[in-house]
Protein backbone atom coordinates (compact mmCIF):
# COMPACT_ATOMS: atom_id res chain seq x y z
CA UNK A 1 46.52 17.64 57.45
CA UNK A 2 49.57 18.22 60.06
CA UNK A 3 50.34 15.94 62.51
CA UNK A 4 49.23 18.12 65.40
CA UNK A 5 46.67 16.87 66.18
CA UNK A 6 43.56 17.96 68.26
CA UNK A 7 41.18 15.16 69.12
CA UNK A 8 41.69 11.45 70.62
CA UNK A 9 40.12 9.16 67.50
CA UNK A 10 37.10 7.34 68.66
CA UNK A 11 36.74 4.82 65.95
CA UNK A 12 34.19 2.25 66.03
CA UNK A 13 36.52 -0.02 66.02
CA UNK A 14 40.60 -0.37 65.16
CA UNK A 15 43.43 -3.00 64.60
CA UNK A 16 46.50 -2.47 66.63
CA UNK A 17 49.53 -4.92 67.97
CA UNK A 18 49.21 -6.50 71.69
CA UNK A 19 51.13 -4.07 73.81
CA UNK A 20 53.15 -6.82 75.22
CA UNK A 21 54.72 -6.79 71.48
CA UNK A 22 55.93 -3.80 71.77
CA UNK A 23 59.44 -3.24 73.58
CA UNK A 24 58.94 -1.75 77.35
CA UNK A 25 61.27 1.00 76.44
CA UNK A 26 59.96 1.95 73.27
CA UNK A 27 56.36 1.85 74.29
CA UNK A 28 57.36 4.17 77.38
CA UNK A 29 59.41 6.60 75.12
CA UNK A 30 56.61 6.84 72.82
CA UNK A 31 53.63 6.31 74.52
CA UNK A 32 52.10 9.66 74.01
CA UNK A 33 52.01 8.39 69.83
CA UNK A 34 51.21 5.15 69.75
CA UNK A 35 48.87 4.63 72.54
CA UNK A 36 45.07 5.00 71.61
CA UNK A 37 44.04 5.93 75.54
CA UNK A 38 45.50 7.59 78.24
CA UNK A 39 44.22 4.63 80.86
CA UNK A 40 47.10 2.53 81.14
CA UNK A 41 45.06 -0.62 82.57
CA UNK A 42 43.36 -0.61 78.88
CA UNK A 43 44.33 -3.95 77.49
CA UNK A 44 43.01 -2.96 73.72
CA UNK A 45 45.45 -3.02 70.91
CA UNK A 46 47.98 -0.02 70.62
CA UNK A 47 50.05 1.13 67.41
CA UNK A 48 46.52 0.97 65.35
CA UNK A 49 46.75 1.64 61.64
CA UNK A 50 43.26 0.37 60.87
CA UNK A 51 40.49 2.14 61.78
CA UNK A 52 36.34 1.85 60.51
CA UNK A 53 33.92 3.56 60.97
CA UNK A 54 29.86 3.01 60.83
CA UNK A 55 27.42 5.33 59.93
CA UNK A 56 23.42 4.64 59.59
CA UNK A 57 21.29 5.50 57.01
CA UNK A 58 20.46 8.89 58.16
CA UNK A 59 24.04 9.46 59.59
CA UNK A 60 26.24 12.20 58.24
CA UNK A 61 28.78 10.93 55.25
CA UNK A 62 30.67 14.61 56.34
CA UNK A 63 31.52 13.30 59.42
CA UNK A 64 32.44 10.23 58.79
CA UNK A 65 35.48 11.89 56.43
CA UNK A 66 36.05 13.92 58.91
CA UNK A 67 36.47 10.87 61.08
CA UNK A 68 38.70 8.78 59.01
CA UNK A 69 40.61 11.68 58.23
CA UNK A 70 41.12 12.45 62.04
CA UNK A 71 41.81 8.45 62.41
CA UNK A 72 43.75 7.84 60.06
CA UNK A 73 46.18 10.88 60.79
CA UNK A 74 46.07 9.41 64.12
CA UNK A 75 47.78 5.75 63.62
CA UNK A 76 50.04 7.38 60.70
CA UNK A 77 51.65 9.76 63.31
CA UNK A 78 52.09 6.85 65.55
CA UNK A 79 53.61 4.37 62.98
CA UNK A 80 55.84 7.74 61.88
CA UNK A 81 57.36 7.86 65.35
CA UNK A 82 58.11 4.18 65.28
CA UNK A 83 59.99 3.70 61.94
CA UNK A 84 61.96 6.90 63.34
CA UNK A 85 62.46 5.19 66.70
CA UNK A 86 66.32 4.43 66.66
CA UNK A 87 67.30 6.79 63.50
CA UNK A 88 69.37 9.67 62.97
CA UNK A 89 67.24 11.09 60.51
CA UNK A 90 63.81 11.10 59.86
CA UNK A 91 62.53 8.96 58.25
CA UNK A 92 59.97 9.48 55.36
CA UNK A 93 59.20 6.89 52.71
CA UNK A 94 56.34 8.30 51.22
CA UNK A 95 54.13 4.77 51.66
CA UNK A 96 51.26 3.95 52.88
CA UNK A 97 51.30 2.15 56.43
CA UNK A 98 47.86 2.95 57.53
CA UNK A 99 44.72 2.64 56.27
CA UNK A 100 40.49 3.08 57.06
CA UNK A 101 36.90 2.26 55.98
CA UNK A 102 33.93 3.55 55.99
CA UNK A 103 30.07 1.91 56.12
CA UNK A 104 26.95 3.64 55.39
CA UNK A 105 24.05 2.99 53.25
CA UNK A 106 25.87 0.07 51.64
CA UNK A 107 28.61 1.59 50.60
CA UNK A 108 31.67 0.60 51.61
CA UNK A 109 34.79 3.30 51.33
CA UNK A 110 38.24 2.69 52.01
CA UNK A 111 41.19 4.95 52.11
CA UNK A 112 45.20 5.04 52.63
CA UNK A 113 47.27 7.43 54.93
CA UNK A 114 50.87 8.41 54.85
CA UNK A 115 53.10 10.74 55.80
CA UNK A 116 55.12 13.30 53.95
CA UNK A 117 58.41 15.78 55.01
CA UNK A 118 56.98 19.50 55.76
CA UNK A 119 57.00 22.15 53.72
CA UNK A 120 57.26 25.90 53.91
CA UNK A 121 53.52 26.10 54.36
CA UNK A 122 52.97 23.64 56.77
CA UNK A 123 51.94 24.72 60.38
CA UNK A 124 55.04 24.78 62.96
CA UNK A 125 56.99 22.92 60.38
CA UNK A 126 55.62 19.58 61.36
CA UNK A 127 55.41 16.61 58.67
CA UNK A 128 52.42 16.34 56.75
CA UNK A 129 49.41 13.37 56.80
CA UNK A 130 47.18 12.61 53.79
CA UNK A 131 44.41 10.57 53.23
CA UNK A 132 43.77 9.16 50.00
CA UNK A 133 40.53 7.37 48.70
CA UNK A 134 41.24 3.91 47.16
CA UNK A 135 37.74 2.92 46.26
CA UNK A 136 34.30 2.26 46.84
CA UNK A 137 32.08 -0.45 46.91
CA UNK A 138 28.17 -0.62 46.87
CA UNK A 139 27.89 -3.53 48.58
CA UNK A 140 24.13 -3.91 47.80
CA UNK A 141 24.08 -3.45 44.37
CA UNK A 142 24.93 -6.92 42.89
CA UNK A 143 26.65 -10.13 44.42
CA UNK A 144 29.89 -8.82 42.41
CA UNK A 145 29.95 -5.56 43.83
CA UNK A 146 29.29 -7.31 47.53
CA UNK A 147 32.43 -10.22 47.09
CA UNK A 148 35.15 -7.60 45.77
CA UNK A 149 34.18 -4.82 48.28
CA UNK A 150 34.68 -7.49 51.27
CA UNK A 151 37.59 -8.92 49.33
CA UNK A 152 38.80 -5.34 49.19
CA UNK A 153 38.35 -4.93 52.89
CA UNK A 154 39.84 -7.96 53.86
CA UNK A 155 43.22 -7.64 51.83
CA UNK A 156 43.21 -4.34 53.37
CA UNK A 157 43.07 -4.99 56.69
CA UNK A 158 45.42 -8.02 56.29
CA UNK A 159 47.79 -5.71 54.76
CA UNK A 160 47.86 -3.50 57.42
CA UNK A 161 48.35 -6.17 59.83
CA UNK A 162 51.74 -6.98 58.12
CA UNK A 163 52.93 -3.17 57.95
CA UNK A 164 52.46 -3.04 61.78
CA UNK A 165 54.20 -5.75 62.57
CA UNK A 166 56.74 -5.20 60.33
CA UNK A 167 57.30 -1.85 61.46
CA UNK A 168 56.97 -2.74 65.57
CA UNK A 169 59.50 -5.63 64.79
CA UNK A 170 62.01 -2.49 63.16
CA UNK A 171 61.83 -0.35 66.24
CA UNK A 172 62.24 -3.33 68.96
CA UNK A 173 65.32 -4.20 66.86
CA UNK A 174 66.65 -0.87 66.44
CA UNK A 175 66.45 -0.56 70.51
CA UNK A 176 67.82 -3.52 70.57
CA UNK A 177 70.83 -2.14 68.49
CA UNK A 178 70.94 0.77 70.96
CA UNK A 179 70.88 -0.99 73.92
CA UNK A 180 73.79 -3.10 72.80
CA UNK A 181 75.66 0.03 71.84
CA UNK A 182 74.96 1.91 75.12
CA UNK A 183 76.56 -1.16 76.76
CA UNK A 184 79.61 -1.31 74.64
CA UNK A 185 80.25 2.32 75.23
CA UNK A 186 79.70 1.94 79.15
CA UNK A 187 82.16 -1.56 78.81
CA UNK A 188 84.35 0.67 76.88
CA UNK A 189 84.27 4.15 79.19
CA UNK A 190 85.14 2.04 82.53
CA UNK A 191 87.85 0.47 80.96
CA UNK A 192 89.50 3.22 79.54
CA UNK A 193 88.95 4.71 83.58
CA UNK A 194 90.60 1.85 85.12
CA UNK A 195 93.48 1.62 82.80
CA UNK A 196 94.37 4.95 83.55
CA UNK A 197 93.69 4.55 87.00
CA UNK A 198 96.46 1.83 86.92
CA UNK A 199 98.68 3.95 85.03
CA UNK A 200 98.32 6.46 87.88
CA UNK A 201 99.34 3.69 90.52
CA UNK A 202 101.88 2.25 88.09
CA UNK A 203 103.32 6.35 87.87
CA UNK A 204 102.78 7.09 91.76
CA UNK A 205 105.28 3.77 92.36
CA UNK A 206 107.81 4.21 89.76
CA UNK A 207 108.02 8.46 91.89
CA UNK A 208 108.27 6.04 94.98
CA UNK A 209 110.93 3.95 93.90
CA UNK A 210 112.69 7.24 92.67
CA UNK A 211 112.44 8.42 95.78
CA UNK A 212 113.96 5.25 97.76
CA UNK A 213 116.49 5.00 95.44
CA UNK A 214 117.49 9.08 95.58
CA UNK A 215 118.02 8.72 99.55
CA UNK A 216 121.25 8.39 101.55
CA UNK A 217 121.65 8.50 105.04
CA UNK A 218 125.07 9.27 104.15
């Protein structure tokens, strides 16, 4: 799957970071990635990189891949744009930073997303988003089956907790970096104008002085 993406993820419910986390800058430069709904009094989590989704009994397992898949290509694009907040190049590390579940019938399926560079086949040359299946758990089955599916779950979603605030803490810094440099350069730029500006006034007296000096009434 591309990152152009098509539909707003409705999950049934997602992690995310507290948007006050987020830098004011970066979160205004990228809002159209990493925020999960276009009402901007919505106080739920943005950046989200964990996503599940809930199907009954009679639901349809399709859609619910569909779903995940749509999801989870959501929050990678979004964590994408925030590692390459700051950097000269994109950046591609070919990792994992988002992840999913899925519930239905006691089953219990959970799944990995990352991004990849383009290639010569992909749509508009835009970077690539796959979903991968890590494994699934019949939670009904037996008590063993129940306690490593929810351990599974939980290391999961506790993992992804750590990969977005890693990755949020990376792009405040790297503004941070930029805002620091932007600062120095301005510092720098209106110093170099006032010490020519003196050099001018230091030039236009030394012609003055010339002049006085050149001048006789005799």
């Amino acid at each position: 799957m591309t990152e152009e993406l098509t539909t707003l993820p409705a999950p049934d419910s997602w992690d995310g970071v507290e948007s006050k986390t987020v830098d004011v800058a970066v979160r205004k430069a990228l809002a159209k990635f990493i925020l999960p709904t276009k009402d901007s009094n919505d106080r739920r989590p943005i950046v989200p990189n964990f996503f599940l989704e809930i199907k009954s009994p009679g639901g349809d397992a399709v859609v619910a891949g569909r779903q995940v898949l749509n999801n989870g290509a959501y929050g990678a694009r979004a964590i994408h744009y925030l590692q390459q907040y700051g950097s000269r190049e994109p950046v591609y590390d070919n990792k994992a930073h988002v992840f999913s579940a899925t519930y239905q019938n006691g089953l219990l399926s959970l799944f990995a997303h990352h991004v990849t560079p383009p290639c010569r086949y992909s749509p508009n040359g835009h970077p690539e988003i796959w979903m991968t299946e890590i494994d699934t758990y019949a939670l009904r089955a037996h008590k063993t089956g129940f306690a490593n599916g929810v351990a599974a779950f939980r290391n999961l979603r506790d993992k992804a907790l750590q990969e977005r605030i890693e990755i949020v803490q990376g792009a405040n810094a790297r503004h941070l970096e930029l805002d620091a440099a932007w600062k120095e350069f301005l510092l720098r730029f209106t110093r170099d104008l006032s010490d020519d500006e003196d050099m001018e006034d230091s030039d236009d007296s030394a012609l003055e002085d010339d002049s006085d000096e050149g001048y006789n009434d005799d």
